[in-house]
N, C-alpha and C. Protein backbone atom coordinates (compact mmCIF):
# COMPACT_ATOMS: atom_id res chain seq x y z
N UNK A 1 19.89 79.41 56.27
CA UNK A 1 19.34 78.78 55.08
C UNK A 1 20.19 79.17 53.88
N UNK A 2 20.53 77.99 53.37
CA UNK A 2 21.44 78.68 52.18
C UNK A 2 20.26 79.07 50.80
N UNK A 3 21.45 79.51 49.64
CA UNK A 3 20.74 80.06 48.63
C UNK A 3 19.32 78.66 47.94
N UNK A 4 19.71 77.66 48.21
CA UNK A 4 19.40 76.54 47.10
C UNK A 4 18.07 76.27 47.90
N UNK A 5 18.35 76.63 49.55
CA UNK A 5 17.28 76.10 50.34
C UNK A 5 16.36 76.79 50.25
N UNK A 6 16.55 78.28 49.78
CA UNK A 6 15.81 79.11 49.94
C UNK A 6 15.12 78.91 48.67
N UNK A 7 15.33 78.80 47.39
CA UNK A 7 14.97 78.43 46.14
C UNK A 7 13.99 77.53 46.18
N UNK A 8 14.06 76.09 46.72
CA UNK A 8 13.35 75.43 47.10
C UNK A 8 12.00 75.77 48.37
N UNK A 9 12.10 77.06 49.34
CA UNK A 9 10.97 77.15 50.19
C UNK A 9 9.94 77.17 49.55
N UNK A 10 8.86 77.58 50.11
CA UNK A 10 7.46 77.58 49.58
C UNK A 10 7.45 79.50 49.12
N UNK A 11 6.52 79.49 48.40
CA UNK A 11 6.40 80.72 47.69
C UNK A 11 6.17 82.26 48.81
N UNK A 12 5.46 81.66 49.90
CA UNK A 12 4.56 82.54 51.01
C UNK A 12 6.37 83.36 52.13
N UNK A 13 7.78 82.79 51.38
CA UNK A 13 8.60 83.22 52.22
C UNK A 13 8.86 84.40 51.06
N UNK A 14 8.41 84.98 50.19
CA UNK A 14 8.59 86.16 49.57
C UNK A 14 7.52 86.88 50.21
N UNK A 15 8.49 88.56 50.65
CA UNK A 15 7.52 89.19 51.65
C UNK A 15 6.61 89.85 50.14
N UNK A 16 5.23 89.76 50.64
CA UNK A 16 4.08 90.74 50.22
C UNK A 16 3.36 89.75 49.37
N UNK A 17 3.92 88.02 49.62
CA UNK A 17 3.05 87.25 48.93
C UNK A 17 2.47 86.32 50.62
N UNK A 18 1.09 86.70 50.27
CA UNK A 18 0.33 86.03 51.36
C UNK A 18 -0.65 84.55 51.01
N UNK A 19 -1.29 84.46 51.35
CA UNK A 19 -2.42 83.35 51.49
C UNK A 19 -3.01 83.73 50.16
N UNK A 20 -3.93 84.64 50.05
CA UNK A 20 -4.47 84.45 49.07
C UNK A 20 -3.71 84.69 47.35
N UNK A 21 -2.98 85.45 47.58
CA UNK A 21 -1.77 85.19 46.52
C UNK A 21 -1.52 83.78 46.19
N UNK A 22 -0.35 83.08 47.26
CA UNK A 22 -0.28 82.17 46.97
C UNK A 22 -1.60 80.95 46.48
N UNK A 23 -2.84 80.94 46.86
CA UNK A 23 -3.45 80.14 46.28
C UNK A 23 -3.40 80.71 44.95
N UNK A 24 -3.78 81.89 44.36
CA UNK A 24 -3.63 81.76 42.95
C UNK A 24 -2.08 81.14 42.12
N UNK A 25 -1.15 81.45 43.01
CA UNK A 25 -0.01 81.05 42.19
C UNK A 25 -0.04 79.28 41.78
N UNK A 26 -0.39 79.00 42.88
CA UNK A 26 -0.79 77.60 42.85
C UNK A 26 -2.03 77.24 41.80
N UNK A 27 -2.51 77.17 41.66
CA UNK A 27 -3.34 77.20 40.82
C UNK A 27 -2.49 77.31 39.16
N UNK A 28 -1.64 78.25 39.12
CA UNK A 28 -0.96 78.14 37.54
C UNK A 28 0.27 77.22 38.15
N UNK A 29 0.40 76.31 38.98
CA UNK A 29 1.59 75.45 39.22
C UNK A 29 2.88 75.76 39.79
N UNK A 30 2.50 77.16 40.34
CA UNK A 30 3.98 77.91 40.96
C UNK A 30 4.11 77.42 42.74
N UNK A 31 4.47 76.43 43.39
CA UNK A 31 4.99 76.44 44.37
C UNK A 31 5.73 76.68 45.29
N UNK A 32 7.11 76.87 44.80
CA UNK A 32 8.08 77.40 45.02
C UNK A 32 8.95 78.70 44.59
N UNK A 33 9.79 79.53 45.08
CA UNK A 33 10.35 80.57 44.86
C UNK A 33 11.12 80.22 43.28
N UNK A 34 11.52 78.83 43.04
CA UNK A 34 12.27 78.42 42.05
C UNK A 34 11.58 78.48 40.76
N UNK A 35 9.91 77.72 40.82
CA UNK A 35 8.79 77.71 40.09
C UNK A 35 8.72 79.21 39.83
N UNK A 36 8.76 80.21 40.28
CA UNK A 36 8.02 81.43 40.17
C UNK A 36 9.14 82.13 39.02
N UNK A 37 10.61 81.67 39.42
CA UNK A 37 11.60 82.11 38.39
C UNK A 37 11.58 81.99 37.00
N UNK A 38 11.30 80.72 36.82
CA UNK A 38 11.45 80.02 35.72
C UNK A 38 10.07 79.67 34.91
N UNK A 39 9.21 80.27 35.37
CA UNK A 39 7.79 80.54 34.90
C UNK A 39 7.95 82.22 34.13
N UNK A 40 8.34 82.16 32.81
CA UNK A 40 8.84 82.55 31.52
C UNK A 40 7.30 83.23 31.30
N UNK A 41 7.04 84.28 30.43
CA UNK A 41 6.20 85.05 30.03
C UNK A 41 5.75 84.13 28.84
N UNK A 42 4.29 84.17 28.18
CA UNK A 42 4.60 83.54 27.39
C UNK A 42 4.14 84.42 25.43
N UNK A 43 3.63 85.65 25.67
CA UNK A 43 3.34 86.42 25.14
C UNK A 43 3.79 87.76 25.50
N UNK A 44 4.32 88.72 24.46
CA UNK A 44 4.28 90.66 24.83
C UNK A 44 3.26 90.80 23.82
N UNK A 45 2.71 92.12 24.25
CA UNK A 45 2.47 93.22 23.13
C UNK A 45 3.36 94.58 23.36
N UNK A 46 4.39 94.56 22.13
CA UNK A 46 5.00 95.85 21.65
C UNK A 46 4.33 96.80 21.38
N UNK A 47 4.46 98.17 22.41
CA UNK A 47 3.55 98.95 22.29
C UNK A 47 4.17 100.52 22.09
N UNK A 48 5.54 100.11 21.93
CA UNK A 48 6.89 101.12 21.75
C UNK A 48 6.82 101.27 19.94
N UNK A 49 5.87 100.81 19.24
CA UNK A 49 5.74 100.95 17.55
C UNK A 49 4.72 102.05 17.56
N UNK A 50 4.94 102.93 17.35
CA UNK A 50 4.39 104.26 17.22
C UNK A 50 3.61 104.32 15.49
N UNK A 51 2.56 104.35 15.61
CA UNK A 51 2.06 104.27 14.07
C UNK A 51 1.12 105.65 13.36
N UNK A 52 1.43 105.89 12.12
CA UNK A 52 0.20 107.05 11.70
C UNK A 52 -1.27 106.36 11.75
N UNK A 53 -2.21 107.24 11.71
CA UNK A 53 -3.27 106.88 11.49
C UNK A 53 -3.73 105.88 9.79
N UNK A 54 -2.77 106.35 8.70
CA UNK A 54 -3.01 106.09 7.78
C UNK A 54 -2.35 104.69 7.36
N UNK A 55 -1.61 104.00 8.59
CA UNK A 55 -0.91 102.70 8.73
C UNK A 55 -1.53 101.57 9.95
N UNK A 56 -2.83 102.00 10.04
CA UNK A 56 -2.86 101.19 11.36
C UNK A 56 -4.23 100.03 10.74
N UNK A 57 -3.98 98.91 11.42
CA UNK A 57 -4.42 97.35 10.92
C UNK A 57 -5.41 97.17 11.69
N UNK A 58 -6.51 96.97 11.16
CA UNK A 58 -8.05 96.14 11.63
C UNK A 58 -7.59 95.10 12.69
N UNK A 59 -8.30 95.01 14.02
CA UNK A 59 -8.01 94.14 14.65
C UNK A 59 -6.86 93.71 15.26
N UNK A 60 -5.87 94.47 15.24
CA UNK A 60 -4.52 94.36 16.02
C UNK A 60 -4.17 95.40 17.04
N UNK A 61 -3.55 94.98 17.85
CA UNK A 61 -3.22 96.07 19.16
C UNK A 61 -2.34 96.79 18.61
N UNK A 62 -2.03 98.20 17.99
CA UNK A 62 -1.36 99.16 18.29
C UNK A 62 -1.70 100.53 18.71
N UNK A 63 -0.57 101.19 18.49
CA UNK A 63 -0.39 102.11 19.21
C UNK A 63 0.25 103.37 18.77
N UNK A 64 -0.80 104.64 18.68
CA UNK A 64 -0.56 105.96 18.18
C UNK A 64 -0.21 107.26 18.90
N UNK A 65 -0.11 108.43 18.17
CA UNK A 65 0.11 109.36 18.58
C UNK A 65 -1.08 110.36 17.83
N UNK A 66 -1.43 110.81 19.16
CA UNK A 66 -3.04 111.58 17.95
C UNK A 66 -3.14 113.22 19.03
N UNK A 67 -3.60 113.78 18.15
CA UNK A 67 -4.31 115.09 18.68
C UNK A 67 -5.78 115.44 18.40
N UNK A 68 -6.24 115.33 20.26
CA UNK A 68 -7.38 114.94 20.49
C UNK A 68 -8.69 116.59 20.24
N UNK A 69 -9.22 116.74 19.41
CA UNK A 69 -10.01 117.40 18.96
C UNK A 69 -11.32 118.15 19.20
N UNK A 70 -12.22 117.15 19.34
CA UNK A 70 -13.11 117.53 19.80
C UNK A 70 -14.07 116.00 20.62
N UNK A 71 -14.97 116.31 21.79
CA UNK A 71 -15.53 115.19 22.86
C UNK A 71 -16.92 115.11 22.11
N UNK A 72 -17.56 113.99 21.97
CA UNK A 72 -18.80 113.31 21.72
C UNK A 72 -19.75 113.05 22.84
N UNK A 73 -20.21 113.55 24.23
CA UNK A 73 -20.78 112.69 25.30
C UNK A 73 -22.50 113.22 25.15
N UNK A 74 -23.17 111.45 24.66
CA UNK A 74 -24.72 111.49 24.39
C UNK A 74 -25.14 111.69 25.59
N UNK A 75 -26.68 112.12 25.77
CA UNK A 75 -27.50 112.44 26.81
C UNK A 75 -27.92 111.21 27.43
N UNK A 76 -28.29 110.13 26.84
CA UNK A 76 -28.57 108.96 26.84
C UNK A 76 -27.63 107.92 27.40
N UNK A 77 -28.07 107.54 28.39
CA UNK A 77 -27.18 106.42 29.11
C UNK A 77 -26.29 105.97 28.42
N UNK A 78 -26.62 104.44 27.90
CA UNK A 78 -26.44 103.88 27.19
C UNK A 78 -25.19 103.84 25.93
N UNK A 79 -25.56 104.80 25.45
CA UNK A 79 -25.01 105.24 24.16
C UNK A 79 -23.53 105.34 24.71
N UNK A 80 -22.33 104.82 23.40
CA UNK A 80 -20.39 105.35 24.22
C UNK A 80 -20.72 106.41 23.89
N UNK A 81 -19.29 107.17 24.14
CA UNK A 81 -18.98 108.18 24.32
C UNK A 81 -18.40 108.49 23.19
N UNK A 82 -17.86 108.90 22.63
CA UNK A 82 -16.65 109.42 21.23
C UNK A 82 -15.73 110.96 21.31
N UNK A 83 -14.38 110.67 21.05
CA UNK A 83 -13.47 111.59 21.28
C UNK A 83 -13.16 111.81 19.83
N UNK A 84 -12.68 112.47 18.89
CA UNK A 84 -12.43 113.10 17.86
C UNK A 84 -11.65 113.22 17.48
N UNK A 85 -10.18 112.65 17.24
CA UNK A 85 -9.01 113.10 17.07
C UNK A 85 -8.25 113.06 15.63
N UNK A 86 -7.56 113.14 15.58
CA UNK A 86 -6.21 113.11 14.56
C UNK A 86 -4.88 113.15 14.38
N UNK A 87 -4.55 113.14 13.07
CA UNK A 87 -2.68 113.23 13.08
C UNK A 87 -2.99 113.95 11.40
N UNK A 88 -1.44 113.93 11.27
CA UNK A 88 -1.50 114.39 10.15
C UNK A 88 -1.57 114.02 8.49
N UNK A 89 -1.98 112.44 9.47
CA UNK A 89 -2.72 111.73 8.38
C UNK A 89 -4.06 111.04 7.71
N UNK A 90 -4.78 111.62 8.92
CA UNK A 90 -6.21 111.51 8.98
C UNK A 90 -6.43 111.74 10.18
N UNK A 91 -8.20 111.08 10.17
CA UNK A 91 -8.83 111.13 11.72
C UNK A 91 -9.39 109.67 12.14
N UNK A 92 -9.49 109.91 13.75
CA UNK A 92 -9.82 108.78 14.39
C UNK A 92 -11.04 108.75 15.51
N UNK A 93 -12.11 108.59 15.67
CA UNK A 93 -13.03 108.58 16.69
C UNK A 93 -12.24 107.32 18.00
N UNK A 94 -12.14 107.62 19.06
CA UNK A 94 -11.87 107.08 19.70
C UNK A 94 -13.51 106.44 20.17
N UNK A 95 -13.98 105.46 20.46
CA UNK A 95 -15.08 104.87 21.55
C UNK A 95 -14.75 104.47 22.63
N UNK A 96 -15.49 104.81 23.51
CA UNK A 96 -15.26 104.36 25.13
C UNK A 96 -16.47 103.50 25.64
N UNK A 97 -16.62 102.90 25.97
CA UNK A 97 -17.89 102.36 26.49
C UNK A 97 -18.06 101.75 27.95
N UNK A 98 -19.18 102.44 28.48
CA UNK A 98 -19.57 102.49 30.18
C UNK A 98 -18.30 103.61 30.77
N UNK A 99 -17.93 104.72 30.40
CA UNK A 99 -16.67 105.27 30.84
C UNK A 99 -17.36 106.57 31.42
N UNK A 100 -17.10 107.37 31.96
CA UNK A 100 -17.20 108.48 32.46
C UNK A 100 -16.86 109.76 31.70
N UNK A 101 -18.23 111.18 31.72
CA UNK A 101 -17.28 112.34 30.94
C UNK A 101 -15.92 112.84 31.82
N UNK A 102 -16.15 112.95 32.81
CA UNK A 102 -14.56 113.70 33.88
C UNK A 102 -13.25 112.36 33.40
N UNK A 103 -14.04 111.33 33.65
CA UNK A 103 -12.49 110.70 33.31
C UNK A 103 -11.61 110.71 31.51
N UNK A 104 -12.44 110.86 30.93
CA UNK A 104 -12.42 110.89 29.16
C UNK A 104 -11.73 112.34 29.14
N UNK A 105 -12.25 113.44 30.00
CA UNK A 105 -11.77 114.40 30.10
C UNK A 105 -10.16 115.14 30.60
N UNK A 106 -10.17 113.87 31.47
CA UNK A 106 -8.50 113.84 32.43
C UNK A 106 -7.64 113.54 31.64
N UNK A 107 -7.99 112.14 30.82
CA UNK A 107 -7.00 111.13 30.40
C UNK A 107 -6.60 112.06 28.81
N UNK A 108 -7.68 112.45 28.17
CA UNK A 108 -7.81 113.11 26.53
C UNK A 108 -8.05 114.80 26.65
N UNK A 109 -6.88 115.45 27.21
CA UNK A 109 -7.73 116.91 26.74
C UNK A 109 -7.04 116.87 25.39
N UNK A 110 -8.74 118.31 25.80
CA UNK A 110 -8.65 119.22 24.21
C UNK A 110 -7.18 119.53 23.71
N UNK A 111 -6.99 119.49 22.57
CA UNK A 111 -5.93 119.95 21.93
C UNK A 111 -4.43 119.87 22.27
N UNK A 112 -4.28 118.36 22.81
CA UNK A 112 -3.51 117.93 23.36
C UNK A 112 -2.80 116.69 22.68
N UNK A 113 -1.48 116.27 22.64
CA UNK A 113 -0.70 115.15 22.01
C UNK A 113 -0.74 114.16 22.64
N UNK A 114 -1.28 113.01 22.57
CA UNK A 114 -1.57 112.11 23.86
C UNK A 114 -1.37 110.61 23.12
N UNK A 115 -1.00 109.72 23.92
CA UNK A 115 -0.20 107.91 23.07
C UNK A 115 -1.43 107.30 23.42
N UNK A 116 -2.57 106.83 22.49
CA UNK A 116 -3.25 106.08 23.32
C UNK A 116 -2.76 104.61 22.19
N UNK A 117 -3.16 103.01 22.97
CA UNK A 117 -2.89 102.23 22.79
C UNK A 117 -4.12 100.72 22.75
N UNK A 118 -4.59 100.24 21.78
CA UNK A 118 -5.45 99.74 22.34
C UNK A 118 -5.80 98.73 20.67
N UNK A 119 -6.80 98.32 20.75
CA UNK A 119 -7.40 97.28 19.77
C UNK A 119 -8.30 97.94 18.41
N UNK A 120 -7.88 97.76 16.95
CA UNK A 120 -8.37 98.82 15.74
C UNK A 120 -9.67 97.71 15.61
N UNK A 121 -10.74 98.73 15.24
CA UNK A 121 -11.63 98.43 14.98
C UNK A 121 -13.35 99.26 14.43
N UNK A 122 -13.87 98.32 14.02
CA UNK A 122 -14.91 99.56 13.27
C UNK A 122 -16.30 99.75 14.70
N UNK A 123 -16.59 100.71 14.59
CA UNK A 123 -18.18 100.95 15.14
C UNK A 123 -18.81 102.27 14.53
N UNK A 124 -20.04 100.97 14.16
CA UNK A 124 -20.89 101.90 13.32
C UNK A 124 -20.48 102.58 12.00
N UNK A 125 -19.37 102.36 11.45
CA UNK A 125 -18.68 102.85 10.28
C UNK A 125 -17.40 103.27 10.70
């Protein structure tokens, strides 16, 4: 099979794409190995912009460098969780919601320099 033929096969001759793969690819219009090339990204989020606390924008995805302080975990189901942190330009409550204390604990220790990345926004003040 030459290169062009192979370009043209069906998607299922790339090993570790099976049946149910391929129906989703199909579904966004990818049939072929050629389709799958030339099916272009059509959005990033830059997450390599490292920001202070005292520069960061309501409602946009970025991404800091903080030292994590002190843990918030209510008795009460329900209720998030809250992590405590800072830089040396203020502070930041992190919220988690439906998350676990051991995992909040793995990902954020105490007194530690850690990149978290994610969506600015208010709760509860």
């Amino acid at each position: 099979m030459s290169n062009y033929e192979y370009l043209l096969s069906d998607i299922n001759k790339i090993n570790g794409i099976g049946h149910k793969t391929a129906k989703l690819f199909r579904k966004k219009n990818i049939n072929t190995v050629f389709d799958l090339l030339w099916n272009l990204p059509r959005d990033i989020i830059d997450r390599g912009d490292l920001r202070k606390i005292n520069q960061l924008q309501i409602g946009k995805i970025q991404t800091i460098s903080i030292i994590v302080k002190k843990y918030n975990f209510p008795r009460i189901r329900n209720l998030p969780n809250k992590v405590a942190c800072e830089d040396e330009t203020g502070k930041l409550d992190c919220i988690f919601f439906n998350s676990y204390e051991g995992y909040i604990r793995k990902i954020l220790p105490l007194n530690s320099e850690v990149i978290i990345s994610g969506k600015i926004g208010f709760y509860k003040k």
